[in-house]
PDB file of N, CA and C in Angstrom:
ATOM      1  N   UNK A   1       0.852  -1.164   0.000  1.00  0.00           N
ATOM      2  CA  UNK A   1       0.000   0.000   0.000  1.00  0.00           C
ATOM      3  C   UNK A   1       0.901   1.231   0.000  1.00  0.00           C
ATOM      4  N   UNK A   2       1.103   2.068  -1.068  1.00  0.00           N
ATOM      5  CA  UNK A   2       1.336   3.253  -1.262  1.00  0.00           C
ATOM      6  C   UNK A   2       0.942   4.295  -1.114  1.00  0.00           C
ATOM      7  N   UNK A   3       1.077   5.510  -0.773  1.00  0.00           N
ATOM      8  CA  UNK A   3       0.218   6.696  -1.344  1.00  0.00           C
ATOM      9  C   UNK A   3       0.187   7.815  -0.141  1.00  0.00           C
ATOM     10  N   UNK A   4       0.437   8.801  -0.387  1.00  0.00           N
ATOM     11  CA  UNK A   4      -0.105   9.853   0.547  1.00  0.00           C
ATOM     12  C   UNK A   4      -0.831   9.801   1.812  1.00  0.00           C
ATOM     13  N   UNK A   5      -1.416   9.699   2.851  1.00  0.00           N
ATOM     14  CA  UNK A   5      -2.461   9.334   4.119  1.00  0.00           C
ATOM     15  C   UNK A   5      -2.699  10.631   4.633  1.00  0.00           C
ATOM     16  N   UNK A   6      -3.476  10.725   4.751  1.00  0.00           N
ATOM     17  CA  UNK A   6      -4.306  11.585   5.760  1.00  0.00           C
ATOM     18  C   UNK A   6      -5.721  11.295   5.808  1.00  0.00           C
ATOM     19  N   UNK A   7      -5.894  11.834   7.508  1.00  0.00           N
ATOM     20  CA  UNK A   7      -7.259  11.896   7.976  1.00  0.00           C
ATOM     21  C   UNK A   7      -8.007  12.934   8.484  1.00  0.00           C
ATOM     22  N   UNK A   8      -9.551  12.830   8.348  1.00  0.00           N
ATOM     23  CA  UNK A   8      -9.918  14.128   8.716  1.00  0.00           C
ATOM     24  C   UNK A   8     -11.384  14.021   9.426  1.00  0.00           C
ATOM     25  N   UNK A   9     -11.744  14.652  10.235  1.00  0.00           N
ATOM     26  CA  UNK A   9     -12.754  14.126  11.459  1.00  0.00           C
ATOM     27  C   UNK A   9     -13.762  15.289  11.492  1.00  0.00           C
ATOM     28  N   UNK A  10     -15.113  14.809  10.964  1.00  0.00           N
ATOM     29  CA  UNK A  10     -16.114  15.991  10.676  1.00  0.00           C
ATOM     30  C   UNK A  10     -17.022  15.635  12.301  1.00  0.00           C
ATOM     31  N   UNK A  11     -17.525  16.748  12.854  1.00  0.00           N
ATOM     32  CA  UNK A  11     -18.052  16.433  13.971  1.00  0.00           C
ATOM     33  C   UNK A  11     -19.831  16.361  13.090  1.00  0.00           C
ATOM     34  N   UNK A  12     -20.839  15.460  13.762  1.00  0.00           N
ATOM     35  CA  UNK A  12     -21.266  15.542  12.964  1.00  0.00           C
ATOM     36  C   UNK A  12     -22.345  16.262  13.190  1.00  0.00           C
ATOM     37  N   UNK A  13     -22.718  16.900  14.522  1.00  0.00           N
ATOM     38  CA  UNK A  13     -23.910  18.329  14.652  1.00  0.00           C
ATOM     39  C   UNK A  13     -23.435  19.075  13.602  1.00  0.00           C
ATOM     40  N   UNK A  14     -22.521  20.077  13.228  1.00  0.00           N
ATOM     41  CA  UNK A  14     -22.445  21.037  12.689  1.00  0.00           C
ATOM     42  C   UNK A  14     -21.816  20.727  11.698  1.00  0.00           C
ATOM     43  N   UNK A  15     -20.903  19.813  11.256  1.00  0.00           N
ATOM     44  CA  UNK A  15     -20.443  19.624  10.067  1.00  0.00           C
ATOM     45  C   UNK A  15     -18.970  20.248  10.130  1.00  0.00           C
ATOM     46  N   UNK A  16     -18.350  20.917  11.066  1.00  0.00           N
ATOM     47  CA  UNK A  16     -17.499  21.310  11.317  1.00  0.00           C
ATOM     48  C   UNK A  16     -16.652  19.985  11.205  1.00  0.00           C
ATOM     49  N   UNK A  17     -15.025  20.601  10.235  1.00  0.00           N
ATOM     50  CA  UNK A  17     -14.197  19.184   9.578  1.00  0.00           C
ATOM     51  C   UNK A  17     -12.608  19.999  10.736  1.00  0.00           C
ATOM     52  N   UNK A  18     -12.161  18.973  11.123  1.00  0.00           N
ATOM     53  CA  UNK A  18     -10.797  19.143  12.011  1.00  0.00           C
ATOM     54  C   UNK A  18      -9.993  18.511  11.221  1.00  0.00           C
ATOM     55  N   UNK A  19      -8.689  18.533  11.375  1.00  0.00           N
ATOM     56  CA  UNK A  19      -7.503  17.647  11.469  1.00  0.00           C
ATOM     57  C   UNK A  19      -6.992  16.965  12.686  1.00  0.00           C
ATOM     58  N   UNK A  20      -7.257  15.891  12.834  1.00  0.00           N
ATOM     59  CA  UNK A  20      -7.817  15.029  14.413  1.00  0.00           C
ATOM     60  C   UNK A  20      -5.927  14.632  15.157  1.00  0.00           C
ATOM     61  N   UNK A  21      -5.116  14.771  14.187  1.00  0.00           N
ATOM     62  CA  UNK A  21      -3.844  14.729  14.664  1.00  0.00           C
ATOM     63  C   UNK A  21      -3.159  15.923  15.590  1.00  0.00           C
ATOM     64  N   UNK A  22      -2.720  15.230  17.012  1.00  0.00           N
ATOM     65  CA  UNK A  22      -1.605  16.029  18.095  1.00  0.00           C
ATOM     66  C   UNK A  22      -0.921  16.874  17.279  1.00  0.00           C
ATOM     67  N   UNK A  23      -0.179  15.786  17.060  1.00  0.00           N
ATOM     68  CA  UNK A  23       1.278  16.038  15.762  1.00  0.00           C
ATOM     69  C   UNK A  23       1.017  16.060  14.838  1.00  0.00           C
ATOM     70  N   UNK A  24       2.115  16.617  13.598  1.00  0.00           N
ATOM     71  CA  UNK A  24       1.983  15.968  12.353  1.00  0.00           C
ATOM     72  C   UNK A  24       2.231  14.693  12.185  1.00  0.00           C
ATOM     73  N   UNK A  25       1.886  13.698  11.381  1.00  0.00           N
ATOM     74  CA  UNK A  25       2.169  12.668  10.929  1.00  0.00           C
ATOM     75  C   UNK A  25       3.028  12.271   9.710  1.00  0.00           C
ATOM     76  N   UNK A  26       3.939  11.553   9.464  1.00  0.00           N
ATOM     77  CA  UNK A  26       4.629  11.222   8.113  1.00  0.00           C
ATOM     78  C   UNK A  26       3.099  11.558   7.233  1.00  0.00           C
ATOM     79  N   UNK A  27       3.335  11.430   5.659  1.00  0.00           N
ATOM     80  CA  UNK A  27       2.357  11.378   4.998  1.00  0.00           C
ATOM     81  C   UNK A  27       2.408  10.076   4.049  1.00  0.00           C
ATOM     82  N   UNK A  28       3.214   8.952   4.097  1.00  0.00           N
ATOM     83  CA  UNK A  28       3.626   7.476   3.932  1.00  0.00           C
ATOM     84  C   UNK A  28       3.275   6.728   5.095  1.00  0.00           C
ATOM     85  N   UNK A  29       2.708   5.745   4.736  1.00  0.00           N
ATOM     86  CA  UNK A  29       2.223   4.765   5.766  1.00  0.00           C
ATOM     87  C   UNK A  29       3.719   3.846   6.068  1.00  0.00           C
ATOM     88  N   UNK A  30       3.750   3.207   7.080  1.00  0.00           N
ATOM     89  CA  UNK A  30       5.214   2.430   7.966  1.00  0.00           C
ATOM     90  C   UNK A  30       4.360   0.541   7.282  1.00  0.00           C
ATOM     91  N   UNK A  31       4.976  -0.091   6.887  1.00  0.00           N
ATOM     92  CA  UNK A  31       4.981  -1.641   6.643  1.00  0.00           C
ATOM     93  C   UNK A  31       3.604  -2.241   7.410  1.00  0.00           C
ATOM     94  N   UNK A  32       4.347  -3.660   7.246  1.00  0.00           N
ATOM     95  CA  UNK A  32       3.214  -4.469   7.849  1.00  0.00           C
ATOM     96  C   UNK A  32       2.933  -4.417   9.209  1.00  0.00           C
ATOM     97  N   UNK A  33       1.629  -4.518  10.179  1.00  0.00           N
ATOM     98  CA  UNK A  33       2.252  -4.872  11.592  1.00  0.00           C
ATOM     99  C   UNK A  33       0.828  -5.554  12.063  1.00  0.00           C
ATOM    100  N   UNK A  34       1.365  -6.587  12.448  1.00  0.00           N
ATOM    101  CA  UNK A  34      -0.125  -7.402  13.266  1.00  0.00           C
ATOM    102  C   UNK A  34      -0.968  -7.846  12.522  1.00  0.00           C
ATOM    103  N   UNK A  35      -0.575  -8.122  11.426  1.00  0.00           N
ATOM    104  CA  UNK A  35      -1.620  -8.830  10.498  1.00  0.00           C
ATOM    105  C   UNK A  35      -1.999  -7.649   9.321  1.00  0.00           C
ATOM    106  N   UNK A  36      -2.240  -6.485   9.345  1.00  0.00           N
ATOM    107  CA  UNK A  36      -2.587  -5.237   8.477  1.00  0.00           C
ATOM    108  C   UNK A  36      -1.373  -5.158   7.966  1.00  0.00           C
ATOM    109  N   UNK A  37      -2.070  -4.762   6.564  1.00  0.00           N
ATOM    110  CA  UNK A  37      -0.970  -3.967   5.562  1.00  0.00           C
ATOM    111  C   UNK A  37       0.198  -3.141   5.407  1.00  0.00           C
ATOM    112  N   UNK A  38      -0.649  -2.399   6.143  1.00  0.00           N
ATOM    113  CA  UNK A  38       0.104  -0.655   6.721  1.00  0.00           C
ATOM    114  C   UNK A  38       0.052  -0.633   8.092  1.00  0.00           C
ATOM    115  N   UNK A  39       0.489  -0.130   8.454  1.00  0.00           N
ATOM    116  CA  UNK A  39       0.342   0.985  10.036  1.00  0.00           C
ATOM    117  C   UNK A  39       0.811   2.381   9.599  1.00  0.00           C
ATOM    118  N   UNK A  40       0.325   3.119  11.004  1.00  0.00           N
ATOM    119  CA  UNK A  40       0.768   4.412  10.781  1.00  0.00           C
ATOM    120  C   UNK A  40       0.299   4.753  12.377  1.00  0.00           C
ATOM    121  N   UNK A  41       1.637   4.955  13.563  1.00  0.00           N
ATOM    122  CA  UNK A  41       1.408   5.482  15.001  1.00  0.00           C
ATOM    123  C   UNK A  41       1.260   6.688  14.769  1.00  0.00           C
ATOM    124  N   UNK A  42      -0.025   7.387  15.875  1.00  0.00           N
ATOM    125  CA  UNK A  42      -0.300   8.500  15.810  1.00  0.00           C
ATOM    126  C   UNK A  42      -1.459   8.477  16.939  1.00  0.00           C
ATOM    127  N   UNK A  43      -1.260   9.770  17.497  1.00  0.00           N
ATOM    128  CA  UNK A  43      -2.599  10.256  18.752  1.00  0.00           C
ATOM    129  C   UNK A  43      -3.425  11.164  17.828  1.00  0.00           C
ATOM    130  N   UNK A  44      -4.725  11.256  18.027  1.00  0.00           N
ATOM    131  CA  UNK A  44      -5.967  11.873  18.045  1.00  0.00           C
ATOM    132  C   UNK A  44      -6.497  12.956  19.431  1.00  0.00           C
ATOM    133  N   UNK A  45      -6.891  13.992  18.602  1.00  0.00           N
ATOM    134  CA  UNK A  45      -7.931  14.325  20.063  1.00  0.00           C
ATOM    135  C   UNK A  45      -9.194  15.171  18.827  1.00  0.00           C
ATOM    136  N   UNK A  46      -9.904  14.652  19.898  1.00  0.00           N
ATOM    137  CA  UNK A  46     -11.528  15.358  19.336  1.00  0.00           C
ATOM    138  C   UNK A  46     -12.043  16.147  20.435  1.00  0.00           C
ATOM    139  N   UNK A  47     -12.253  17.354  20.229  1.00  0.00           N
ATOM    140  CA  UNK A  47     -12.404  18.226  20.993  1.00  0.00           C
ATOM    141  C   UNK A  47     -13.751  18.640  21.407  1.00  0.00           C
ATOM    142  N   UNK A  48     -14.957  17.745  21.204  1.00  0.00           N
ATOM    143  CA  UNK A  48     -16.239  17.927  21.499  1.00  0.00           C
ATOM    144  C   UNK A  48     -16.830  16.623  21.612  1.00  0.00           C
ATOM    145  N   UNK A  49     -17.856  16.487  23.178  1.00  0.00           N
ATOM    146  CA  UNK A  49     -18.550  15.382  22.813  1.00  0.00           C
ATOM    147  C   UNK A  49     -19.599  14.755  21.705  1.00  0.00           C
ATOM    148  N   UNK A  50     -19.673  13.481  21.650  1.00  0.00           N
ATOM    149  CA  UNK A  50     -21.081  13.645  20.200  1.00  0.00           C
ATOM    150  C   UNK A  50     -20.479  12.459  19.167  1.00  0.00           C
ATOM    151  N   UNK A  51     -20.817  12.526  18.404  1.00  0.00           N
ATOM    152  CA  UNK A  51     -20.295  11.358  17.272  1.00  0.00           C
ATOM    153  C   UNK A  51     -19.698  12.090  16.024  1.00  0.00           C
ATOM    154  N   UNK A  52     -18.261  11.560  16.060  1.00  0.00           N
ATOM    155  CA  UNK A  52     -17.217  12.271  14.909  1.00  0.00           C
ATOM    156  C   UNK A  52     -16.918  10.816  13.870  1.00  0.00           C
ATOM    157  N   UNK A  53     -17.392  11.477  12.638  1.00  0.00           N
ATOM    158  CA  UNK A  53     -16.566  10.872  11.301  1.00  0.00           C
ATOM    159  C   UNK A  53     -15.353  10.763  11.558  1.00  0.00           C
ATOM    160  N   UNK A  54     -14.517  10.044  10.637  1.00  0.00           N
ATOM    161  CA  UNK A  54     -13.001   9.679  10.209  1.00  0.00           C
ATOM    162  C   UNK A  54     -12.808   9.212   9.188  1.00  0.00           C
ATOM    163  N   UNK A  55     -12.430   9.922   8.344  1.00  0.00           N
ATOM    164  CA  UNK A  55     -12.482   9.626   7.033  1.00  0.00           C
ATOM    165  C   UNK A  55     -11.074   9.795   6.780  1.00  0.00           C
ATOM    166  N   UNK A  56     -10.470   8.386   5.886  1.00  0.00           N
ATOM    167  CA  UNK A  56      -9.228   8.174   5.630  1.00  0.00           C
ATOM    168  C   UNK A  56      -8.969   8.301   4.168  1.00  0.00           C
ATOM    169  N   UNK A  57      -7.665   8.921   3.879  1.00  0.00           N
ATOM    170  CA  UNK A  57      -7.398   9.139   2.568  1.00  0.00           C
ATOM    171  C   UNK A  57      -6.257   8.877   2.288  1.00  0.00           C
ATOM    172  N   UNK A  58      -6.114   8.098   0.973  1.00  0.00           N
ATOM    173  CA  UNK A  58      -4.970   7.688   0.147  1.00  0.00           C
ATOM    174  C   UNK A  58      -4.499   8.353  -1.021  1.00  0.00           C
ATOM    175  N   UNK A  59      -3.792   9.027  -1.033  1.00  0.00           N
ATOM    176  CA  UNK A  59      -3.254   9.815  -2.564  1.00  0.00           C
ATOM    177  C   UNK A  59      -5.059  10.710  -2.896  1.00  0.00           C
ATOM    178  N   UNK A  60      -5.720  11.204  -1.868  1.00  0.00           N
ATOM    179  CA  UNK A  60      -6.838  12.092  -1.736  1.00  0.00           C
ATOM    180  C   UNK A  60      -8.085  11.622  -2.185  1.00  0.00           C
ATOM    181  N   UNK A  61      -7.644  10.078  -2.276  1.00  0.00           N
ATOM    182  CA  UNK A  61      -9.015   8.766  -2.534  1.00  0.00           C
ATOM    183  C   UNK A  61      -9.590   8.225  -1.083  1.00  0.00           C
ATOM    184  N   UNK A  62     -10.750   8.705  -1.338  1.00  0.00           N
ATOM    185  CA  UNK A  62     -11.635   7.845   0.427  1.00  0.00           C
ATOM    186  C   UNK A  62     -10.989   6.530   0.191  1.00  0.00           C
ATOM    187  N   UNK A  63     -10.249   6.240   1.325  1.00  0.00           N
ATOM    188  CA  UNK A  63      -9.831   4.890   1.565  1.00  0.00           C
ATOM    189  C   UNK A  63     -11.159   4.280   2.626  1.00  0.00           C
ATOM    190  N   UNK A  64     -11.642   5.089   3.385  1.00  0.00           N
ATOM    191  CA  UNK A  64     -12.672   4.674   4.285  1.00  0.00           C
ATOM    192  C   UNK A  64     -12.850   5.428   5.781  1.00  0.00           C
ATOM    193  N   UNK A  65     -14.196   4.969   5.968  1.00  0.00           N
ATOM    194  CA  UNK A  65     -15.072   5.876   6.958  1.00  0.00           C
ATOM    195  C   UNK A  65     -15.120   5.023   8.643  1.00  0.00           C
ATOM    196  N   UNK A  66     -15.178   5.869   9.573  1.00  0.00           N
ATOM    197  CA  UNK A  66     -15.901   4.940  10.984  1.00  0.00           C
ATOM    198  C   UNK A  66     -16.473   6.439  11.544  1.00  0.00           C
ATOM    199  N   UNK A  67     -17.347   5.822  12.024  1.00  0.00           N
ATOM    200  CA  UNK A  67     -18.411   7.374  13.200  1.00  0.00           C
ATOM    201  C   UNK A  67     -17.856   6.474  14.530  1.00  0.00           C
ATOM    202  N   UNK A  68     -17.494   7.209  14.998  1.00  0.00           N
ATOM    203  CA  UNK A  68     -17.133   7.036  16.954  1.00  0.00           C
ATOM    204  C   UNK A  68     -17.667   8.260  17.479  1.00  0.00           C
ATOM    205  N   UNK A  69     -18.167   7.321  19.202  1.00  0.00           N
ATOM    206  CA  UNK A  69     -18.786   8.469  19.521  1.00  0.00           C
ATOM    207  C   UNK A  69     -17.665   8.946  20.907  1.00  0.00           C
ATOM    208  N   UNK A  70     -17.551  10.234  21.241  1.00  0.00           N
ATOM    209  CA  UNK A  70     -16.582  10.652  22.229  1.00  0.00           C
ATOM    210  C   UNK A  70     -17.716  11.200  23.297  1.00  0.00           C
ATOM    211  N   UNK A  71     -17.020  10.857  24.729  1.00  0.00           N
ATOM    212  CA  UNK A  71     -17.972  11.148  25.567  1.00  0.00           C
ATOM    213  C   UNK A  71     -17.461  12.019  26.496  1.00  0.00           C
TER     214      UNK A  71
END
């Protein structure tokens, strides 16, 4: 798996879109680990309770979605 990564976390009352990363992150994913393809270590913070999107991107292609809810 190749390609660019980034993620981006829409809260979903208002539609308001964050960049859910502490840090920056490489923008290359790191090898295999634990059975998955890729990895890529990194902290999150979401700054409101409620249920936030995560939408993952590869070379700026939806790689894929999860709603979590933060309490």
């Amino acid at each position: 798996m190749d390609g660019e990564f980034k993620v981006d976390a829409i809260y979903i009352k208002s539609s308001e879109k964050i960049n859910p990363f502490i840090v920056d992150i490489p923008s290359s994913l790191f090898g295999p680990n634990n059975g998955a393809d890729a990895h890529l270590p990194s902290s999150m913070k979401l700054p409101k309770p409620g249920i936030w999107q995560l939408n993952a991107y590869i070379d700026e292609k939806l790689f894929g979605s999860i709603n979590i809810e933060v309490k």
